[in-house]
PDB file of N, CA and C in Angstrom:
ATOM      1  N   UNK A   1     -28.308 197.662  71.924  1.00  0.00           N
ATOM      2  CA  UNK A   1     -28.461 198.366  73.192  1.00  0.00           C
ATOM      3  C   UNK A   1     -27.093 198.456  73.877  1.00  0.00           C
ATOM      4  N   UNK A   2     -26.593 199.545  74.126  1.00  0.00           N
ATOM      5  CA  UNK A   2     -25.417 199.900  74.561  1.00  0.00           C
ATOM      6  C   UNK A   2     -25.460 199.675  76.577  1.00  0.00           C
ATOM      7  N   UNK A   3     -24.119 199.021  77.181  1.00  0.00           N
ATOM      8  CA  UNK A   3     -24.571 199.175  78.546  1.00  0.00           C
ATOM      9  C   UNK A   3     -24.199 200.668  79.351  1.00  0.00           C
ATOM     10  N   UNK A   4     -24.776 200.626  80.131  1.00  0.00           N
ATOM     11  CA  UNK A   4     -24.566 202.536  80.717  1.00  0.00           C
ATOM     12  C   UNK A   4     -23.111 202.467  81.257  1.00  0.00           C
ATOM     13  N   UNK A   5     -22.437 201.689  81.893  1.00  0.00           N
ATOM     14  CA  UNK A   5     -21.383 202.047  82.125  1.00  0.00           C
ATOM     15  C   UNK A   5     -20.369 202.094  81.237  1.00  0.00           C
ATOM     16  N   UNK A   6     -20.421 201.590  79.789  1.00  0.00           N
ATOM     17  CA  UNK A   6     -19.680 201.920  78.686  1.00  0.00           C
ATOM     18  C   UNK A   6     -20.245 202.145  77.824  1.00  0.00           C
ATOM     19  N   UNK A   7     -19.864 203.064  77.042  1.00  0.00           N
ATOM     20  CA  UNK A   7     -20.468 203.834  75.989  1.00  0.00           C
ATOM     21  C   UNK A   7     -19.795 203.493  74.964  1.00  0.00           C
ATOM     22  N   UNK A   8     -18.726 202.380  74.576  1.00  0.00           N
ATOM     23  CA  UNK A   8     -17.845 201.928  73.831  1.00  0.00           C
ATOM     24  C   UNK A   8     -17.376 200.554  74.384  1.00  0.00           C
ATOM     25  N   UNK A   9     -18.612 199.741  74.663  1.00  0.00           N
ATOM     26  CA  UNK A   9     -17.947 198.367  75.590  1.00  0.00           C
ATOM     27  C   UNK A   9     -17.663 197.346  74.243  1.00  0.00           C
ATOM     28  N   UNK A  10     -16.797 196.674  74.207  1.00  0.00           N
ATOM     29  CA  UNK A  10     -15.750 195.524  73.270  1.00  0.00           C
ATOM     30  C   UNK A  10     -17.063 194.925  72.685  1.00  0.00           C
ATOM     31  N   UNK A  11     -17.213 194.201  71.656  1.00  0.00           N
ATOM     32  CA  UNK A  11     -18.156 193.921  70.790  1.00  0.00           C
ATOM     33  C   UNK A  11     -17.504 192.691  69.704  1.00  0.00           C
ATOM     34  N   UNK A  12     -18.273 192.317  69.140  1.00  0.00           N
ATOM     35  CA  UNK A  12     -18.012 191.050  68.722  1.00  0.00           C
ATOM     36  C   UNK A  12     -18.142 191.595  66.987  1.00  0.00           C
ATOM     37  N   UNK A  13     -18.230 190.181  66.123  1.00  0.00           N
ATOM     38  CA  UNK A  13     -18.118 191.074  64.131  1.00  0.00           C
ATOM     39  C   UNK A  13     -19.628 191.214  64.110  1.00  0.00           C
ATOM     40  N   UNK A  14     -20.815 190.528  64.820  1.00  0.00           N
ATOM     41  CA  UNK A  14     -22.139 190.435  64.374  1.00  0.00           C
ATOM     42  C   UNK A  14     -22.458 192.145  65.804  1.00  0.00           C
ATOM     43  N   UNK A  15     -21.603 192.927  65.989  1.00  0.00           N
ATOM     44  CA  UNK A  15     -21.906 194.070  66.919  1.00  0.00           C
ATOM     45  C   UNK A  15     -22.592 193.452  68.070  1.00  0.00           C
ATOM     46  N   UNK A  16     -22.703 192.332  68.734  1.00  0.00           N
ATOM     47  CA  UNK A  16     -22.625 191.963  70.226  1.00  0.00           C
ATOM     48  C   UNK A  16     -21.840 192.074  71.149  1.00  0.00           C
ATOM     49  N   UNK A  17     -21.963 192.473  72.610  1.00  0.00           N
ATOM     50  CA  UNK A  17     -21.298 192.789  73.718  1.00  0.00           C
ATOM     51  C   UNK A  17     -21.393 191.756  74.499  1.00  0.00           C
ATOM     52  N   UNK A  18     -20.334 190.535  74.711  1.00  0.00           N
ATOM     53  CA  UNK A  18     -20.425 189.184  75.036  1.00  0.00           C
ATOM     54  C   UNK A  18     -20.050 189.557  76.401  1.00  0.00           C
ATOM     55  N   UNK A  19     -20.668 188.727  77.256  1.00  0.00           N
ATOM     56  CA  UNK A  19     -20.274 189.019  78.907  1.00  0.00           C
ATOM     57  C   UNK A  19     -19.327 188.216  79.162  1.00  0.00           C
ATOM     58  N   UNK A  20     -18.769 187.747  78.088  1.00  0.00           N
ATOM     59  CA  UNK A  20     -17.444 186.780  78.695  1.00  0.00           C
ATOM     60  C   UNK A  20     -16.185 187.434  78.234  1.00  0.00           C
ATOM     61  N   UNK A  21     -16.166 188.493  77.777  1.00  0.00           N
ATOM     62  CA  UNK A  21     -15.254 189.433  77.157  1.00  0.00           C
ATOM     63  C   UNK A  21     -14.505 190.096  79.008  1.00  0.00           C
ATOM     64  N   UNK A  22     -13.193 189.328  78.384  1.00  0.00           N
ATOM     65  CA  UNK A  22     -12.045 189.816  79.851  1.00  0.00           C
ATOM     66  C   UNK A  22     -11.542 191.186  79.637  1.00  0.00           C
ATOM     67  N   UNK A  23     -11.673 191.843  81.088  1.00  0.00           N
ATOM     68  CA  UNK A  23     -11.215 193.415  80.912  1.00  0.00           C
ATOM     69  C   UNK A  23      -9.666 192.866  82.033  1.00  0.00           C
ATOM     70  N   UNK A  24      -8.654 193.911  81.904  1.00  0.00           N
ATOM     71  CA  UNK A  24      -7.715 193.872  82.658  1.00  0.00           C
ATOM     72  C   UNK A  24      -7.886 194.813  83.835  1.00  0.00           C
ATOM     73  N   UNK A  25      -7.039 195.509  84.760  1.00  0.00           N
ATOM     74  CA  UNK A  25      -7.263 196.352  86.085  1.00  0.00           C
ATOM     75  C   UNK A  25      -7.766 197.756  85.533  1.00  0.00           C
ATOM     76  N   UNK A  26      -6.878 197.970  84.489  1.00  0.00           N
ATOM     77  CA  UNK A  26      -6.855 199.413  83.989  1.00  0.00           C
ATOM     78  C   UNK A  26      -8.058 199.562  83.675  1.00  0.00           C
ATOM     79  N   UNK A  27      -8.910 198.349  82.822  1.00  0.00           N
ATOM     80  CA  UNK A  27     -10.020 198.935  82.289  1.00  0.00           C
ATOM     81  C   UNK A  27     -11.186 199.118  83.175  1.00  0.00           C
ATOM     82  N   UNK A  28     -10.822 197.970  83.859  1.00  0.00           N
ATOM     83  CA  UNK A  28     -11.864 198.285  84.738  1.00  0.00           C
ATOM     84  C   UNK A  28     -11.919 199.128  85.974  1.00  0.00           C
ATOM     85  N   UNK A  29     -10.764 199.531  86.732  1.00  0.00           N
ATOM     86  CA  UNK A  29     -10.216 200.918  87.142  1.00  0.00           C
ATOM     87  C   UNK A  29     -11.384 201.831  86.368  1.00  0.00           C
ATOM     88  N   UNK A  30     -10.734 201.775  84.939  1.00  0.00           N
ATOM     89  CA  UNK A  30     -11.544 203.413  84.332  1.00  0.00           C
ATOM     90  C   UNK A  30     -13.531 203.065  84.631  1.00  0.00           C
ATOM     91  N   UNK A  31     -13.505 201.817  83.885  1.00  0.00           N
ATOM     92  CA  UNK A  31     -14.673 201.529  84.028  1.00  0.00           C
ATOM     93  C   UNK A  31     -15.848 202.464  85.799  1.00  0.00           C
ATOM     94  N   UNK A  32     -14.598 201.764  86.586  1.00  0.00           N
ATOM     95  CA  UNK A  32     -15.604 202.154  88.020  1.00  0.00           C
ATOM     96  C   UNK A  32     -15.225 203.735  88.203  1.00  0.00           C
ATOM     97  N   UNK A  33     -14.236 203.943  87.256  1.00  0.00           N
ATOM     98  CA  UNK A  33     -14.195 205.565  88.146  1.00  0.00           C
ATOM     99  C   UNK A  33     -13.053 205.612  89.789  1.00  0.00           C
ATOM    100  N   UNK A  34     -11.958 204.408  89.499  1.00  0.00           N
ATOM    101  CA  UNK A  34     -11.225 204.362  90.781  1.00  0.00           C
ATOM    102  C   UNK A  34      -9.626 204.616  89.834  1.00  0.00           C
ATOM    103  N   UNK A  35      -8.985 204.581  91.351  1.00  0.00           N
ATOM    104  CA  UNK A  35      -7.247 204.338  90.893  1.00  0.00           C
ATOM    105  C   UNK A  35      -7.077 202.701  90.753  1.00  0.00           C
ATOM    106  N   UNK A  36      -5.898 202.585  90.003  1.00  0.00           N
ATOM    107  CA  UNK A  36      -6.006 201.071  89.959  1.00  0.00           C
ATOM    108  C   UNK A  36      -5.736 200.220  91.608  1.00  0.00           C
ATOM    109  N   UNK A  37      -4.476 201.231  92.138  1.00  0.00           N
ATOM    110  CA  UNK A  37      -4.752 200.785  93.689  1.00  0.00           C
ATOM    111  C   UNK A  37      -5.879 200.889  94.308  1.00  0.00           C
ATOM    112  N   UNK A  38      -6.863 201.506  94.610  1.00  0.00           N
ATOM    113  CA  UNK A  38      -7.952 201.293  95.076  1.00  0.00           C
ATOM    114  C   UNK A  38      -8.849 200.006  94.463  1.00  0.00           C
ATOM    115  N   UNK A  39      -8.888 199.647  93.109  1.00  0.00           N
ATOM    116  CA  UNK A  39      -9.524 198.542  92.681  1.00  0.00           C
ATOM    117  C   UNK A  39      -8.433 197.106  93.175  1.00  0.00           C
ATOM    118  N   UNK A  40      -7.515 197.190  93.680  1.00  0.00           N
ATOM    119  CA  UNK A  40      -7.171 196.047  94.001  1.00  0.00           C
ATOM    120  C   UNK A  40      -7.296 196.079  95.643  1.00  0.00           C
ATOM    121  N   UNK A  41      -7.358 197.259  96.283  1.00  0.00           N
ATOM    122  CA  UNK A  41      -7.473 197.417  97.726  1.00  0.00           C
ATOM    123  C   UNK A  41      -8.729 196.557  97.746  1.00  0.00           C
ATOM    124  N   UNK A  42     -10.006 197.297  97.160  1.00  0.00           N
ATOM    125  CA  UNK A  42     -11.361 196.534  96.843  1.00  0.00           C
ATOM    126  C   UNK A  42     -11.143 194.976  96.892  1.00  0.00           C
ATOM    127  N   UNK A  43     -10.600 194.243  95.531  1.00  0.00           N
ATOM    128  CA  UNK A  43     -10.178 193.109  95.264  1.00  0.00           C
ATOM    129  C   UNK A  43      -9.828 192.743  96.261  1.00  0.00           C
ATOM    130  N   UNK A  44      -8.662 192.543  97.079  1.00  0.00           N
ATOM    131  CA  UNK A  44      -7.983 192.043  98.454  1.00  0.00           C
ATOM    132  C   UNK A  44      -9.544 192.004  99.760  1.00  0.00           C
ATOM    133  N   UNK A  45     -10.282 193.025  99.536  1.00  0.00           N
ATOM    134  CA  UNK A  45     -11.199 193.011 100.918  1.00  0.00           C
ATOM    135  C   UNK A  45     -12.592 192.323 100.254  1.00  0.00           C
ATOM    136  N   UNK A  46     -12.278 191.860  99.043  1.00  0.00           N
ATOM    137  CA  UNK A  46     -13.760 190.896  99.049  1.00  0.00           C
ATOM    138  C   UNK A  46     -14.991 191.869  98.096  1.00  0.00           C
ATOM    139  N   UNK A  47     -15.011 192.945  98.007  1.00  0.00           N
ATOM    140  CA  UNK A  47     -15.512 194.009  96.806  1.00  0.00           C
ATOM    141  C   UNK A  47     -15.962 193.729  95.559  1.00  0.00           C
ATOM    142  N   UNK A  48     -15.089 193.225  95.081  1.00  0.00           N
ATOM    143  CA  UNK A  48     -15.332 192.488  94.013  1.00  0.00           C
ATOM    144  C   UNK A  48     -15.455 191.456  93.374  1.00  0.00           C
ATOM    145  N   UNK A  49     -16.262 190.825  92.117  1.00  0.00           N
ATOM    146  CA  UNK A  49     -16.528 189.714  91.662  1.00  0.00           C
ATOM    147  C   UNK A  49     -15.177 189.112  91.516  1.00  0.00           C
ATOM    148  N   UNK A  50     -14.700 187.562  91.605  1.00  0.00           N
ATOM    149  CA  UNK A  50     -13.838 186.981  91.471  1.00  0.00           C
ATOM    150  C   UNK A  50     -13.056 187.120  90.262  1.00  0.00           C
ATOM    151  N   UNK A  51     -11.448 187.560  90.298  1.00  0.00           N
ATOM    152  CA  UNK A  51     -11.128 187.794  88.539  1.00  0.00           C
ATOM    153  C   UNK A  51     -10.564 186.348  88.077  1.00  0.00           C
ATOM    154  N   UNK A  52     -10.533 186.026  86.670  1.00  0.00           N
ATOM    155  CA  UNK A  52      -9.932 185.286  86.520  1.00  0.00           C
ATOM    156  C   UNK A  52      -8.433 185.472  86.358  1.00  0.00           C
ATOM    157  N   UNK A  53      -7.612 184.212  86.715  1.00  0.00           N
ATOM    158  CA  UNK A  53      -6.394 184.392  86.751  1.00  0.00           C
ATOM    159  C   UNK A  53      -5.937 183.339  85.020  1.00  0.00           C
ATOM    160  N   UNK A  54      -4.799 184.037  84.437  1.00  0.00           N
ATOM    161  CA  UNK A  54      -4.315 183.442  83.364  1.00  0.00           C
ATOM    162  C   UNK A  54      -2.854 183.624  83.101  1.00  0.00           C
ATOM    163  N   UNK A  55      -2.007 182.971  83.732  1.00  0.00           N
ATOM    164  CA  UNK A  55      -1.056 182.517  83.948  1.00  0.00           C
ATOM    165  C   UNK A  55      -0.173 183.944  85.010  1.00  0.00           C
ATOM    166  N   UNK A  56       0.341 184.746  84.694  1.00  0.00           N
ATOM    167  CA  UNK A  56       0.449 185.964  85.839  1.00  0.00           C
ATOM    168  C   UNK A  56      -0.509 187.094  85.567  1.00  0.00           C
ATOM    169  N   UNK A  57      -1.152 187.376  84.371  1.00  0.00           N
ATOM    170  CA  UNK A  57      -2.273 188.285  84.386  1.00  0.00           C
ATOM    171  C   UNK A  57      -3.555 188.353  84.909  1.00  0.00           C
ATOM    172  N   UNK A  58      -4.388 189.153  85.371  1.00  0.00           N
ATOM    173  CA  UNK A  58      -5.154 189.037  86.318  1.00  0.00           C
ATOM    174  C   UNK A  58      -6.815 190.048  85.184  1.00  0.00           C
ATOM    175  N   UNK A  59      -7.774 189.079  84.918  1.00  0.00           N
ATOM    176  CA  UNK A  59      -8.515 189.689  84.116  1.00  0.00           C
ATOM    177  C   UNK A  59      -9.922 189.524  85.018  1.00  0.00           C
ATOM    178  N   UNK A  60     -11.038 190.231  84.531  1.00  0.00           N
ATOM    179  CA  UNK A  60     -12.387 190.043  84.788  1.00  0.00           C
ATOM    180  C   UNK A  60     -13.197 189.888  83.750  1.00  0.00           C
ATOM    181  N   UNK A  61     -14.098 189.177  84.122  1.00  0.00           N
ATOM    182  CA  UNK A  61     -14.842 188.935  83.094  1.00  0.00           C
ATOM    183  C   UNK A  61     -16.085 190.127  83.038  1.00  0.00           C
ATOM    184  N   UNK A  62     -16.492 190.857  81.725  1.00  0.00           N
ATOM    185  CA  UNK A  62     -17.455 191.729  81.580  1.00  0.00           C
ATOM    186  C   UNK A  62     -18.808 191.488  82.444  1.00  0.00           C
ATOM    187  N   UNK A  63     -19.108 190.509  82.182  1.00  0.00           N
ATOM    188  CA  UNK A  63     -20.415 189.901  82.095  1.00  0.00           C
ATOM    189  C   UNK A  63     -20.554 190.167  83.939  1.00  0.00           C
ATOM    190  N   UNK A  64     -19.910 189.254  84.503  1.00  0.00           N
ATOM    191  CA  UNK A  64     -19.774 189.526  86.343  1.00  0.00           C
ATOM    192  C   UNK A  64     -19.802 191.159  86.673  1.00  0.00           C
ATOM    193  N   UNK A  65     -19.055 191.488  85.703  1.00  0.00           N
ATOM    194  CA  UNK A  65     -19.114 193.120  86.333  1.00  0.00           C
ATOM    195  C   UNK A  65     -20.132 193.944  86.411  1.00  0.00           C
ATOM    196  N   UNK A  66     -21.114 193.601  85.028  1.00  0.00           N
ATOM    197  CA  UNK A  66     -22.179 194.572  84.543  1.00  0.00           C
ATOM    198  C   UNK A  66     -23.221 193.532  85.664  1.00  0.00           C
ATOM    199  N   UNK A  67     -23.103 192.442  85.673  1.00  0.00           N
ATOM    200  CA  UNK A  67     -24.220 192.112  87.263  1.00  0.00           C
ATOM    201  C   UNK A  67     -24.022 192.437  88.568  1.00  0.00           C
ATOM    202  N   UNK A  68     -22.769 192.478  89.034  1.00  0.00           N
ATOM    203  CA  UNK A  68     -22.774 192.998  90.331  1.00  0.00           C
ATOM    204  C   UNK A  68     -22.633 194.501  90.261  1.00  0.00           C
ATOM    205  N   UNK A  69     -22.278 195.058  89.257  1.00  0.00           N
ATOM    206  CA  UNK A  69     -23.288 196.740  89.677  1.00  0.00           C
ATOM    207  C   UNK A  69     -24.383 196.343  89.459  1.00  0.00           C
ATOM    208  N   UNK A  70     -25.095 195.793  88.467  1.00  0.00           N
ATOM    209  CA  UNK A  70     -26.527 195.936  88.692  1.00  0.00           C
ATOM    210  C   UNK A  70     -27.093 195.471  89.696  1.00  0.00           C
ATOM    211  N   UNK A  71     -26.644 194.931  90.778  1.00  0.00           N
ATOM    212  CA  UNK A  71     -27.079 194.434  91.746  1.00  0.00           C
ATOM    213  C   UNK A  71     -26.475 195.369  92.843  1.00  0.00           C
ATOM    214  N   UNK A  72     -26.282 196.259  92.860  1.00  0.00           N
ATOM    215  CA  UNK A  72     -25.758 197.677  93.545  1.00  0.00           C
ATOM    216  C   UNK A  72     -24.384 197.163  94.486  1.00  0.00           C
ATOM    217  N   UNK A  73     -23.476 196.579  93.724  1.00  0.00           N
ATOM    218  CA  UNK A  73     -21.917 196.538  94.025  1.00  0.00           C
ATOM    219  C   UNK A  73     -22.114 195.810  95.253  1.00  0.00           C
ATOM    220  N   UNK A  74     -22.783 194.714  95.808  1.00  0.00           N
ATOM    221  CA  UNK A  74     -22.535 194.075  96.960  1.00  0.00           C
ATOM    222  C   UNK A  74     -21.172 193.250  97.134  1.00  0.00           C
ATOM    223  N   UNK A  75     -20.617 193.381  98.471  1.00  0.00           N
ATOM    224  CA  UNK A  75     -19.719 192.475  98.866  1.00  0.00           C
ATOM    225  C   UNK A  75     -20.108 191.199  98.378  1.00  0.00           C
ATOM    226  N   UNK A  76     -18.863 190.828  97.338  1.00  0.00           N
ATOM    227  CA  UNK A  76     -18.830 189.138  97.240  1.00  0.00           C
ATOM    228  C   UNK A  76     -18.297 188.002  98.263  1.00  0.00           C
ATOM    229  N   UNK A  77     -17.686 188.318  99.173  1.00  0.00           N
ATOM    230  CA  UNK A  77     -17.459 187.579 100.054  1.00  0.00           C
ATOM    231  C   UNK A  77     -16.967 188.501 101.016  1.00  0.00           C
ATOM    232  N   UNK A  78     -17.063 187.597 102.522  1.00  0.00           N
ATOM    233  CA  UNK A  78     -16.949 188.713 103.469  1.00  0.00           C
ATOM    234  C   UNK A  78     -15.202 188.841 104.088  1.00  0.00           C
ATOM    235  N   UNK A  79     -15.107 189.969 104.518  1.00  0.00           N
ATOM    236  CA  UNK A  79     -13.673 190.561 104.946  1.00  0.00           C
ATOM    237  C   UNK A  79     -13.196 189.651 105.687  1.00  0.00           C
ATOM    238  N   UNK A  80     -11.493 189.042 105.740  1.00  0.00           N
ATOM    239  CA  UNK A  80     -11.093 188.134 106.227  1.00  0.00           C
ATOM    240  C   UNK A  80     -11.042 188.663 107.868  1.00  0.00           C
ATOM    241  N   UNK A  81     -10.881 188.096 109.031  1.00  0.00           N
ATOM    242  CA  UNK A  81     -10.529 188.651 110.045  1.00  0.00           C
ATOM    243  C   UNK A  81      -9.069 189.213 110.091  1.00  0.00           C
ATOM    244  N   UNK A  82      -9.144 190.338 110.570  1.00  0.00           N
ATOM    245  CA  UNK A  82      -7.380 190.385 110.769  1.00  0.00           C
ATOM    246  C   UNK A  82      -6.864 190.297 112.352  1.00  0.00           C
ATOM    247  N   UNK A  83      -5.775 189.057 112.082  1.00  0.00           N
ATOM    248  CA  UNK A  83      -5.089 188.505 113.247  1.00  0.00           C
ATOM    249  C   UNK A  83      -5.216 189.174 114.511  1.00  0.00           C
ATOM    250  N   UNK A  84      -5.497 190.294 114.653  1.00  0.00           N
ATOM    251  CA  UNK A  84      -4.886 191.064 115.780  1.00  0.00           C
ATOM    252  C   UNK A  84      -5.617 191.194 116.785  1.00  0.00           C
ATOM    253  N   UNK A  85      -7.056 190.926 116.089  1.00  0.00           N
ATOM    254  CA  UNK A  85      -8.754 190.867 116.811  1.00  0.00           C
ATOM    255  C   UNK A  85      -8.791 189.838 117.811  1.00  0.00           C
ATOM    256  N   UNK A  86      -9.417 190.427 118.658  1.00  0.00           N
ATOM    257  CA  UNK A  86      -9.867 189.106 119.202  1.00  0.00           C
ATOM    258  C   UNK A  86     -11.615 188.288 119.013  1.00  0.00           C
ATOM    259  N   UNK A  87     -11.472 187.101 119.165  1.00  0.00           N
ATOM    260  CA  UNK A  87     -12.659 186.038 118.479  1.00  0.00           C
ATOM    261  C   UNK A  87     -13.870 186.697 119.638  1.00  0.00           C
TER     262      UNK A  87
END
């Protein structure tokens, strides 16, 4: 069973699509249909599932991604305040 947002998602030798399979910005950029600046604008305001970090590269894991769309892209954590506001 193929997932809908890839029609060619990374696969394993027995043809499994492991949800622990790390995508980088680009892919997942293409994946959502954004610029890669906009997927990190996202990233910075809380948008997205947490990526993992591996030493300066910055990856996501498949598996988080294909659940929080399926869970219709909710904010993972909420927007920091910015300084300028008042409490």
């Amino acid at each position: 069973m193929h997932d809908l947002l890839d029609p060619f998602p990374p696969q394993t030798l027995d043809g499994a699509t492991p949800a622990s399979v790390l995508i980088d910005v680009g892919q997942l950029a293409d994946l959502l249909g954004v610029s890669t600046r906009t997927l990190w604008r996202h990233a910075s305001a809380g948008k997205l599932p947490e990526p993992v970090r591996l030493g300066g590269c910055t990856r996501w894991r498949r598996g988080d991604i294909d659940r929080w769309v399926a869970d219709g892209c909710p904010p993972v954590r909420p927007a920091a305040k910015l300084s300028h506001q008042k409490a």
